[in-house]
Protein backbone atom coordinates (compact mmCIF):
# COMPACT_ATOMS: atom_id res chain seq x y z
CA UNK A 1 -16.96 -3.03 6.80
CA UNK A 2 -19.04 -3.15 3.60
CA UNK A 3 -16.25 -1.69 1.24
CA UNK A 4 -13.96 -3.72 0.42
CA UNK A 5 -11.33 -2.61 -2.54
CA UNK A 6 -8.85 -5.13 -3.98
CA UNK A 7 -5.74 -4.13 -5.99
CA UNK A 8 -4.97 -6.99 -8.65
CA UNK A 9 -7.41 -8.89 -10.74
CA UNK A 10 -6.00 -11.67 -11.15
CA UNK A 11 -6.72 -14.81 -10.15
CA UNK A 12 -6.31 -14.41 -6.89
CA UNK A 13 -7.65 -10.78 -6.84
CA UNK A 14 -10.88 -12.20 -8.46
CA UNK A 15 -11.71 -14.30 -5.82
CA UNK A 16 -11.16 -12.39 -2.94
CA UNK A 17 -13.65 -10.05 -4.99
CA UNK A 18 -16.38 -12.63 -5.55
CA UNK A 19 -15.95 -13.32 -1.78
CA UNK A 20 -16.74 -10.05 -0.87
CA UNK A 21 -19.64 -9.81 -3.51
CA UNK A 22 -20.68 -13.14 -1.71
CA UNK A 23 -20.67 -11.52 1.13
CA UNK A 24 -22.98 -8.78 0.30
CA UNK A 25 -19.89 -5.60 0.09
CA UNK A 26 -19.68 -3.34 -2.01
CA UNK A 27 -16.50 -4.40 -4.06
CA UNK A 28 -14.11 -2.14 -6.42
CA UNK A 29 -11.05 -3.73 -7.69
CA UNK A 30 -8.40 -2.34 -9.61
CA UNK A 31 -6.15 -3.43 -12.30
CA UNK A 32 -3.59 -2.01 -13.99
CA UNK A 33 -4.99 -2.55 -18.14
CA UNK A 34 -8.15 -1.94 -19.53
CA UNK A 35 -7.53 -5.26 -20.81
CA UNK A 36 -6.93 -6.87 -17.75
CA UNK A 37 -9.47 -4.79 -16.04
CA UNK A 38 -12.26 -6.27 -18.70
CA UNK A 39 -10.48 -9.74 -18.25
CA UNK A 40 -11.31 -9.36 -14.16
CA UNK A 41 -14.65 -8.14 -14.87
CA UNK A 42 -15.37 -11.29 -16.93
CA UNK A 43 -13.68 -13.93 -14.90
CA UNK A 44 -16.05 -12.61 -12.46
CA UNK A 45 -19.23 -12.25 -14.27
CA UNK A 46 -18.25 -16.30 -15.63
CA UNK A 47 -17.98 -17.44 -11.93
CA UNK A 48 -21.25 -15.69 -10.45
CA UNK A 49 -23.14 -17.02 -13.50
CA UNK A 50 -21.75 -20.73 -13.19
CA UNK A 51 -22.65 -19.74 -8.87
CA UNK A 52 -26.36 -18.80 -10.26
CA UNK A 53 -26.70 -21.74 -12.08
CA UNK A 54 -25.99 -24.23 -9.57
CA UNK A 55 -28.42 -22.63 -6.50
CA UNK A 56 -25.50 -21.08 -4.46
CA UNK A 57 -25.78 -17.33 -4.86
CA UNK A 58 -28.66 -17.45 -1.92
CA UNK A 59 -27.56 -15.33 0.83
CA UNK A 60 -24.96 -13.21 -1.51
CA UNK A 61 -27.17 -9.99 -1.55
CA UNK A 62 -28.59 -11.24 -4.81
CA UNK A 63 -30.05 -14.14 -6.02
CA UNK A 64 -28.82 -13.59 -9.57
CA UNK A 65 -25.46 -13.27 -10.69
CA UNK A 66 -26.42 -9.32 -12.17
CA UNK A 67 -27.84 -8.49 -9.29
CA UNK A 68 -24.62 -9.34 -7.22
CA UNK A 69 -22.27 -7.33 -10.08
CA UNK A 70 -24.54 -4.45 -9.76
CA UNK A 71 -22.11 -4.25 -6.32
CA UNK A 72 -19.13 -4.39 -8.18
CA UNK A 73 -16.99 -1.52 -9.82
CA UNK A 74 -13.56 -2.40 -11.99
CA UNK A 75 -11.18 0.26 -12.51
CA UNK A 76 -7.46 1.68 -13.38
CA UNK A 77 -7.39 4.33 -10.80
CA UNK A 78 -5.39 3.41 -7.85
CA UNK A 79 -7.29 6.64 -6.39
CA UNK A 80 -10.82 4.23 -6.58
CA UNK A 81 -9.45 3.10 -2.86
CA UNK A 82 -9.93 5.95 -0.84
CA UNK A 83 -12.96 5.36 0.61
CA UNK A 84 -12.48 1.58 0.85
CA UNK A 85 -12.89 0.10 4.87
CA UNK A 86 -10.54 -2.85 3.29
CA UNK A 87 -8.03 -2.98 0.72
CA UNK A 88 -6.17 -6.19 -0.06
CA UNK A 89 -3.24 -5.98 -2.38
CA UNK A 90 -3.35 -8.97 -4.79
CA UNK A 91 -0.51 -7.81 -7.28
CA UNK A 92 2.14 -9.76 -8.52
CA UNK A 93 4.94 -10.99 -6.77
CA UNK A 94 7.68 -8.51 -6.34
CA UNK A 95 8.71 -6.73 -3.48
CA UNK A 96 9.51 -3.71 -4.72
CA UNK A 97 6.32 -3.59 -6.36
CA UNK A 98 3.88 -4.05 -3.65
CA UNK A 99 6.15 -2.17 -1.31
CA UNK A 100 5.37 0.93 -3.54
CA UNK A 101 1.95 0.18 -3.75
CA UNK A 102 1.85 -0.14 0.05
CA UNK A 103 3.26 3.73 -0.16
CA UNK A 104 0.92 4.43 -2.33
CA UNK A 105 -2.05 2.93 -0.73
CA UNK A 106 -0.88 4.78 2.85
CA UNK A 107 -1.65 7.92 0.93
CA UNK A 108 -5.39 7.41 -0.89
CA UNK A 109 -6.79 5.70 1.92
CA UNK A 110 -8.36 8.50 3.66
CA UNK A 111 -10.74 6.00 6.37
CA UNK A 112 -8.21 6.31 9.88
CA UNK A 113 -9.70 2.79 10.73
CA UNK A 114 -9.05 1.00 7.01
CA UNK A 115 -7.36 -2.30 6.86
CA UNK A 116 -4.96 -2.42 4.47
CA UNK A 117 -4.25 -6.53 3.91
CA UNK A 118 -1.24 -8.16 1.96
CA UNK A 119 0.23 -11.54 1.49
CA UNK A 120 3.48 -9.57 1.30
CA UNK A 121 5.96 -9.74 4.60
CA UNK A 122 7.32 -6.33 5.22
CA UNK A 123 9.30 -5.49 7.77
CA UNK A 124 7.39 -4.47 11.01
CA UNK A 125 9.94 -1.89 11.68
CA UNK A 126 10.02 -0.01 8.70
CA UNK A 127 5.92 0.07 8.77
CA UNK A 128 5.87 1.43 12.26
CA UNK A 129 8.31 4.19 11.16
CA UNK A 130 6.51 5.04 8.18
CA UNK A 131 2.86 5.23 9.89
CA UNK A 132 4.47 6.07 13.59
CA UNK A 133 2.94 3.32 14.80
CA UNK A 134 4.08 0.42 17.28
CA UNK A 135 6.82 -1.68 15.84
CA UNK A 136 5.31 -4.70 16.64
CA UNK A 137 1.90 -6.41 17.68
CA UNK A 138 1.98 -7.62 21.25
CA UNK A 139 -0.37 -7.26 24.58
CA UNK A 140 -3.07 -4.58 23.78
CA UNK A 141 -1.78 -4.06 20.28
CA UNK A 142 -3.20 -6.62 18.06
CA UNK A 143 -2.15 -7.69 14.52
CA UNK A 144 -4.84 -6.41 12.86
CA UNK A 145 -6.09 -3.69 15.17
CA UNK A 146 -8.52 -0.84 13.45
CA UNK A 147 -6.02 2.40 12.79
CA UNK A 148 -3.22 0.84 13.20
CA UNK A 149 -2.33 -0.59 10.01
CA UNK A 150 -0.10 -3.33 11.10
CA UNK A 151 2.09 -5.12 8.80
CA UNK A 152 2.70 -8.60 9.22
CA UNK A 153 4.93 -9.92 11.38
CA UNK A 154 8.35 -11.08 9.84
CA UNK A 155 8.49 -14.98 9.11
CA UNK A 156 11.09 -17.00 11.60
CA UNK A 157 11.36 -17.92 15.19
CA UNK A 158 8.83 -16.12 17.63
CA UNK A 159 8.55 -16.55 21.14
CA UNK A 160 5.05 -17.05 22.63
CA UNK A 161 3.96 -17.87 25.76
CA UNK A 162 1.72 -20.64 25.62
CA UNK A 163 0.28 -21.76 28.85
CA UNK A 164 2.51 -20.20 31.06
CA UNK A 165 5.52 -21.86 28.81
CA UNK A 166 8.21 -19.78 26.84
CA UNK A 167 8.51 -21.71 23.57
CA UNK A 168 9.68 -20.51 20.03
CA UNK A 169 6.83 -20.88 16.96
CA UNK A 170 8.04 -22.18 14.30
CA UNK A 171 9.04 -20.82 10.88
CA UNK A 172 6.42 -20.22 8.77
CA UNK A 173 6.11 -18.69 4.99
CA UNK A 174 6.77 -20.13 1.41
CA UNK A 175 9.65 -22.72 1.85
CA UNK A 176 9.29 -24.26 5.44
């Protein structure tokens, strides 16, 4: 998987992009501005430099900070996805909004095997009946299995059978 989109430039968009460019992909990310597109494109180009600078960009596909943008595309068109192997949402925080962009997303990425990532929990339900897939991952059906598309798994009590013992994991997410 050497294309790797990410949808947010932010801070945390940024770096899952120079991690990719790190890792020798092909990255595109988008952002919603022209403003905050160049904004991306800079935080970006000031990290790789400061990376060059210090030794550290050995390895990344490039050993100068150019030479690793050269891999790197910033846009405003959502439809910059489609041919992405990866897509990781990196928007803000609201539900509503990444749930739409999740819609969205389902319908430009045209690879069958893409992985599309969030940070978001969305209901594992509602994803299988939107993509007819299984509700949930379990024996043979893997979280992040290629083609299936599989949300995360809701946050709370889940039982697991660890070493032949029934036992409830326990809560996990922001607050617990």
């Amino acid at each position: 998987m050497q294309n790797v989109g990410v949808v947010g430039g932010g801070q945390m968009g940024s770096g899952i992009g120079e991690v990719a460019l790190r890792a020798a992909c092909e990255v595109v990310v988008v952002e919603s501005t022209d403003a905050t597109a160049k904004a991306c494109r800079r935080r970006l180009e000031k990290s790789l430099v400061r990376a060059e600078s210090k030794g550290k960009l050995t390895g990344a596909g490039g050993s100068t900070a150019a030479e690793v943008l050269d891999r790197l595309r910033v846009e405003t068109d959502l439809d910059a996805m489609a041919d992405r192997d990866v897509v990781v949402e990196a928007i803000v925080e609201d539900a509503q909004a990444k749930e739409s962009l999740s819609r969205a997303l389902d319908d430009i990425v045209t690879a069958p095997d893409a992985i599309l990532a969030s940070n978001h929990i969305i209901d594992p339900d509602h994803q299988a009946r939107r993509r007819d897939q299984p509700a949930a991952p379990g024996p043979g059906n893997p979280l992040l299995q290629p083609g299936a598309r599989a949300a995360p798994r809701r946050a709370g009590p889940v039982p697991a059978d660890v070493a032949g013992h029934d036992r409830a994991l326990p809560q996990v997410g922001r607050g617990h």
